[in-house]
N, C-alpha and C. Protein backbone atom coordinates (compact mmCIF):
# COMPACT_ATOMS: atom_id res chain seq x y z
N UNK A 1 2.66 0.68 5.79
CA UNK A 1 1.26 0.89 6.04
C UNK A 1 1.11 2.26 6.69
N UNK A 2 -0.18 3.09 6.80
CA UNK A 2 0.16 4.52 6.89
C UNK A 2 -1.30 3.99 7.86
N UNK A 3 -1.64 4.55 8.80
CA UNK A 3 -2.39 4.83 9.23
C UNK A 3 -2.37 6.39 10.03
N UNK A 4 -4.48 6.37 10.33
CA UNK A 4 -4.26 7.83 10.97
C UNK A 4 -4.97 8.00 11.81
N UNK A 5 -4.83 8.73 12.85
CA UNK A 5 -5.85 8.80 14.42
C UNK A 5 -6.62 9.56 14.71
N UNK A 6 -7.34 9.91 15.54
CA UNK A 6 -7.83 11.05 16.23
C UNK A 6 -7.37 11.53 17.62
N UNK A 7 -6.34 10.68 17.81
CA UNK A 7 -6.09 10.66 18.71
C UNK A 7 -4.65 11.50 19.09
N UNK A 8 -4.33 12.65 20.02
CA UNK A 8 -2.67 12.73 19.94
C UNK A 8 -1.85 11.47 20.08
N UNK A 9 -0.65 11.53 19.42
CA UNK A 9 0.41 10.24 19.27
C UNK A 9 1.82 10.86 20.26
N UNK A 10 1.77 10.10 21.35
CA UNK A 10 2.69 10.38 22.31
C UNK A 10 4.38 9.86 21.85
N UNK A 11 5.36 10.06 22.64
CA UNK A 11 6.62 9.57 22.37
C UNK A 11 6.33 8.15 22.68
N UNK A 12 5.46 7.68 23.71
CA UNK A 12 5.61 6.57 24.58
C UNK A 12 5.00 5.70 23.49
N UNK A 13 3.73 6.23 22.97
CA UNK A 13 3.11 5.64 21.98
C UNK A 13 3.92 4.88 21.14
N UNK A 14 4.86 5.55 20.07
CA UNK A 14 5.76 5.31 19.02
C UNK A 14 6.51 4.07 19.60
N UNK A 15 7.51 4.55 21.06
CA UNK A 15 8.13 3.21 21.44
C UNK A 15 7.65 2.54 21.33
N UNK A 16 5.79 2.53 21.87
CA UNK A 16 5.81 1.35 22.19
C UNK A 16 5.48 0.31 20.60
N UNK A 17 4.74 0.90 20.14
CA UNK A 17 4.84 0.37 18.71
C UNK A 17 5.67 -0.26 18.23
N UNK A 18 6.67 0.65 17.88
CA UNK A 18 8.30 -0.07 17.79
C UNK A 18 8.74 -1.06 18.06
N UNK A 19 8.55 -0.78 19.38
CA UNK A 19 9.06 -2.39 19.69
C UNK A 19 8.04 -3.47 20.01
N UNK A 20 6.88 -3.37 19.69
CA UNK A 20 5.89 -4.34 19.53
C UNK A 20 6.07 -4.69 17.83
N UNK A 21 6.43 -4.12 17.25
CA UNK A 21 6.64 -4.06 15.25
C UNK A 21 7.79 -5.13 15.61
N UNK A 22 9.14 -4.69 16.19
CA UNK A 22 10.49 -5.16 16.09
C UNK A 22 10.27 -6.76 16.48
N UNK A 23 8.96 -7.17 17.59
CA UNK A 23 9.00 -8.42 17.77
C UNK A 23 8.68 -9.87 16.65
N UNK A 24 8.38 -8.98 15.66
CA UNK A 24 8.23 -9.67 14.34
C UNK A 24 8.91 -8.96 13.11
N UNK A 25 9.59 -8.18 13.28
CA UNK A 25 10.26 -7.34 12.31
C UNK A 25 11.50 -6.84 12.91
N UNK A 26 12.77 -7.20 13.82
CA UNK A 26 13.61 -6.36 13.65
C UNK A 26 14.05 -5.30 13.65
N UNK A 27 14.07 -5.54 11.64
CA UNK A 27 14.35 -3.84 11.46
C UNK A 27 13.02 -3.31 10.85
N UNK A 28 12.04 -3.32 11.70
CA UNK A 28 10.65 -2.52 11.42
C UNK A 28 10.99 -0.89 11.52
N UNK A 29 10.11 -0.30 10.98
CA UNK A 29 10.46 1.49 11.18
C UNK A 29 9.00 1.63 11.73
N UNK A 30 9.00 2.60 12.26
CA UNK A 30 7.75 3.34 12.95
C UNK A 30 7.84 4.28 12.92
N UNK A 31 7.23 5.26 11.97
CA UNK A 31 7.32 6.98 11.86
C UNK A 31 5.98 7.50 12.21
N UNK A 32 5.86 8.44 13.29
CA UNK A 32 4.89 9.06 13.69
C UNK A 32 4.97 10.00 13.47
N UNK A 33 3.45 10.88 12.89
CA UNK A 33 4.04 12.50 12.67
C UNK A 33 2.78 12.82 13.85
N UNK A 34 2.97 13.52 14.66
CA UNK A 34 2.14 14.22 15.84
C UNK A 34 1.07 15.26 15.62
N UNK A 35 1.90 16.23 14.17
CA UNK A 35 0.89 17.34 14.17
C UNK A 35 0.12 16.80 12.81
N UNK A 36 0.10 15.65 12.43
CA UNK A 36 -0.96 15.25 11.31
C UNK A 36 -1.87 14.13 11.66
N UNK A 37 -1.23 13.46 13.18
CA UNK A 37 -1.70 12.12 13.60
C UNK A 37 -1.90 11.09 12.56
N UNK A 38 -0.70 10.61 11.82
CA UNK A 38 -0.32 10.09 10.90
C UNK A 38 0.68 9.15 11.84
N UNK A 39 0.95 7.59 11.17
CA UNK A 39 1.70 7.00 11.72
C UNK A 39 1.90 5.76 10.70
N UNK A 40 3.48 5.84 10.25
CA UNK A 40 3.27 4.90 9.18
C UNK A 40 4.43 3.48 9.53
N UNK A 41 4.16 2.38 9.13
CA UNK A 41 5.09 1.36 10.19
C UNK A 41 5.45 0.41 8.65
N UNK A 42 6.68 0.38 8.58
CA UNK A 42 7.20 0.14 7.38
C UNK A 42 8.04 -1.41 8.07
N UNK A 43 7.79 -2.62 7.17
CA UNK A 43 8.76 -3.89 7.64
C UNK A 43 8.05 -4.96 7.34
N UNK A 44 8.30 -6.35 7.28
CA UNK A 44 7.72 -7.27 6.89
C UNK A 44 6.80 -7.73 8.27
N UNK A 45 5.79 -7.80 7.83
CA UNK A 45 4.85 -7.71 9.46
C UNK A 45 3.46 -7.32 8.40
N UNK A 46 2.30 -8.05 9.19
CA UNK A 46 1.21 -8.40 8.51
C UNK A 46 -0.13 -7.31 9.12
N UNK A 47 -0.77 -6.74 8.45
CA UNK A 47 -1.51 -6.16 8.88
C UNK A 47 -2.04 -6.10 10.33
N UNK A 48 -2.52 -7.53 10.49
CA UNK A 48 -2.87 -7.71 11.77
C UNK A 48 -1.68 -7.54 12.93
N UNK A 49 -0.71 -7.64 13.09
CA UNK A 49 0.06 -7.61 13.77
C UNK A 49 0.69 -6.11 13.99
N UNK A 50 0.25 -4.79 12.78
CA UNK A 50 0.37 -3.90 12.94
C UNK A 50 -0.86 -3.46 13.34
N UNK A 51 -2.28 -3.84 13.71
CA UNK A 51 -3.15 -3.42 14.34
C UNK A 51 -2.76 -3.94 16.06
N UNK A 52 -2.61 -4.80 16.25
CA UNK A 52 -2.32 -5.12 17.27
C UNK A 52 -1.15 -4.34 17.83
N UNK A 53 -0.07 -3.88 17.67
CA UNK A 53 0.63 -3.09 18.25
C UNK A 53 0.32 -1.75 18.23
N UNK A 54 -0.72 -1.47 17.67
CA UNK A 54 -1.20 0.04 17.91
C UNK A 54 -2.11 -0.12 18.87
N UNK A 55 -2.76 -1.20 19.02
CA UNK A 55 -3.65 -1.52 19.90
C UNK A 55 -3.14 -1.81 21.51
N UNK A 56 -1.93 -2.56 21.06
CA UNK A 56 -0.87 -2.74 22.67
C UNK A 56 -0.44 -1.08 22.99
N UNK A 57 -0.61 -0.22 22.14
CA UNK A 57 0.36 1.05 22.67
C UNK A 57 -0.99 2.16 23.43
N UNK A 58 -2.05 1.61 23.10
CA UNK A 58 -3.52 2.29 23.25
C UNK A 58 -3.83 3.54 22.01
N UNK A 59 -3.47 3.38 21.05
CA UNK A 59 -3.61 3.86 19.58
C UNK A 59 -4.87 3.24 19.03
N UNK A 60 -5.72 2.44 19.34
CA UNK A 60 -6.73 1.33 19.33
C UNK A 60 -7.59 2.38 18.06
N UNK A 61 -7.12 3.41 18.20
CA UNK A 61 -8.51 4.21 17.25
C UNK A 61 -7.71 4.69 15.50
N UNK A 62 -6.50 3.99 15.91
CA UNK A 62 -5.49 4.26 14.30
C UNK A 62 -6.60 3.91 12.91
N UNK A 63 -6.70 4.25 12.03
CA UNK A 63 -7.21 3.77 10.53
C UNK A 63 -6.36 3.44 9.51
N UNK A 64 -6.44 1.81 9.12
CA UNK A 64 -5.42 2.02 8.02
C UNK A 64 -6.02 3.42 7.01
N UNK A 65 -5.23 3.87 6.07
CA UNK A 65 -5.40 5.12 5.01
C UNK A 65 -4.98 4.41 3.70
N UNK A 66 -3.59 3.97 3.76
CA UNK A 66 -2.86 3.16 2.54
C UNK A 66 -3.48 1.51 2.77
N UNK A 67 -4.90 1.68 1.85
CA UNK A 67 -5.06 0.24 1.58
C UNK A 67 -5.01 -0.68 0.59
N UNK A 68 -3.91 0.17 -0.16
CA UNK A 68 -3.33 -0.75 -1.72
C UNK A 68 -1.97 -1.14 -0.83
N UNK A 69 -0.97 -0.75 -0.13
CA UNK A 69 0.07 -1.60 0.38
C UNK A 69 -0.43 -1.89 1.52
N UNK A 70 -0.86 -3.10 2.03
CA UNK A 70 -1.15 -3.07 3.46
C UNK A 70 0.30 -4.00 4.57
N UNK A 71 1.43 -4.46 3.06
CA UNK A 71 2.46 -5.02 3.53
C UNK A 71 3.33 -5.10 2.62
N UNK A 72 4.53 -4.44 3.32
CA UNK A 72 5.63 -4.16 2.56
C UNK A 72 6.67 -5.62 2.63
N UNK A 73 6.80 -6.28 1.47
CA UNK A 73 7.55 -7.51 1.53
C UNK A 73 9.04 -7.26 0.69
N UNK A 74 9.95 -6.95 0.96
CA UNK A 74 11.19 -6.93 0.10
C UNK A 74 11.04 -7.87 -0.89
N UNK A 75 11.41 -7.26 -2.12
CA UNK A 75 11.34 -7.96 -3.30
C UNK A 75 9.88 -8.58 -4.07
N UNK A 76 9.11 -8.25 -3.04
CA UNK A 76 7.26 -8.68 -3.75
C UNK A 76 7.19 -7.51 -4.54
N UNK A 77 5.75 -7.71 -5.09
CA UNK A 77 5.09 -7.11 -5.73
C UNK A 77 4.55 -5.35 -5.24
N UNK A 78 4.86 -5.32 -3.65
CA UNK A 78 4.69 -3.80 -3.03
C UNK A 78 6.21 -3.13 -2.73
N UNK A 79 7.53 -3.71 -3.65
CA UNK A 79 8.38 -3.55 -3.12
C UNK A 79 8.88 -2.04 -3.81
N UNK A 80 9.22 -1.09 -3.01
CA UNK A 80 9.91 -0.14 -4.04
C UNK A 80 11.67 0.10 -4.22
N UNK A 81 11.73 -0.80 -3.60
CA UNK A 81 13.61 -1.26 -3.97
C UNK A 81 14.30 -0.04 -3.27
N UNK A 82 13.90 1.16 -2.80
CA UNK A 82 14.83 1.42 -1.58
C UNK A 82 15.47 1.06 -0.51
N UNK A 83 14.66 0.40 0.07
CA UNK A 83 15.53 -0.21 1.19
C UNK A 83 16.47 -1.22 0.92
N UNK A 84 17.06 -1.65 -0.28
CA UNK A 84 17.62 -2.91 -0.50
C UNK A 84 19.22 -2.15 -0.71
C-alpha cells in the first residue's frame, strides 16, 4: 500500500510503523521516502490496520495513493511473486 503525507516523515515515525505493521505482519516492510513524503508498507495486514499504525506513529494525515492494491496477500490475486 503506498500512501502519502503532508507531513515530514521522521526516523521515529517509520519505527514506529514498523513495528506497529510487524504486530500483525512479522515480516511487514515499511519504506519511507522523506523527500517525497511517500510511505509504502508492504505485508499481509489489512488496510485498516495500516491506517491505524500510521495513526499510532502520528502520521494521522497519510493518504492511501495505490487504491487498486490496498493488500498485498502472497499468492492472491495482488500477488507479484517476488517476494516468494
Amino acid at each position: 500500500m503506498l500512501f502519502s503525507t503532508t507531513n515530514p516523515i521522521t526516523h521515529s515515525m517509520t519505527t514506529a510503523i514498523t513495528q506497529a505493521m510487524r504486530e500483525h505482519d512479522p515480516n511487514a516492510l515499511v519504506r519511507a521516502e522523506a523527500s517525497s513524503y511517500e510511505i509504502r508498507i508492504d505485508g499481509d495486514v489489512s488496510l485498516d490496520q495500516a491506517r491505524s499504525a500510521l495513526t499510532k506513529a502520528h502520521c494521522d494525515t497519510a493518504e492511501l495513493q495505490d487504491a487498486t492494491n490496498v493488500v498485498h496477500i502472497q499468492g492472491g490475486h495482488s500477488c507479484c511473486g517476488h517476494c516468494t
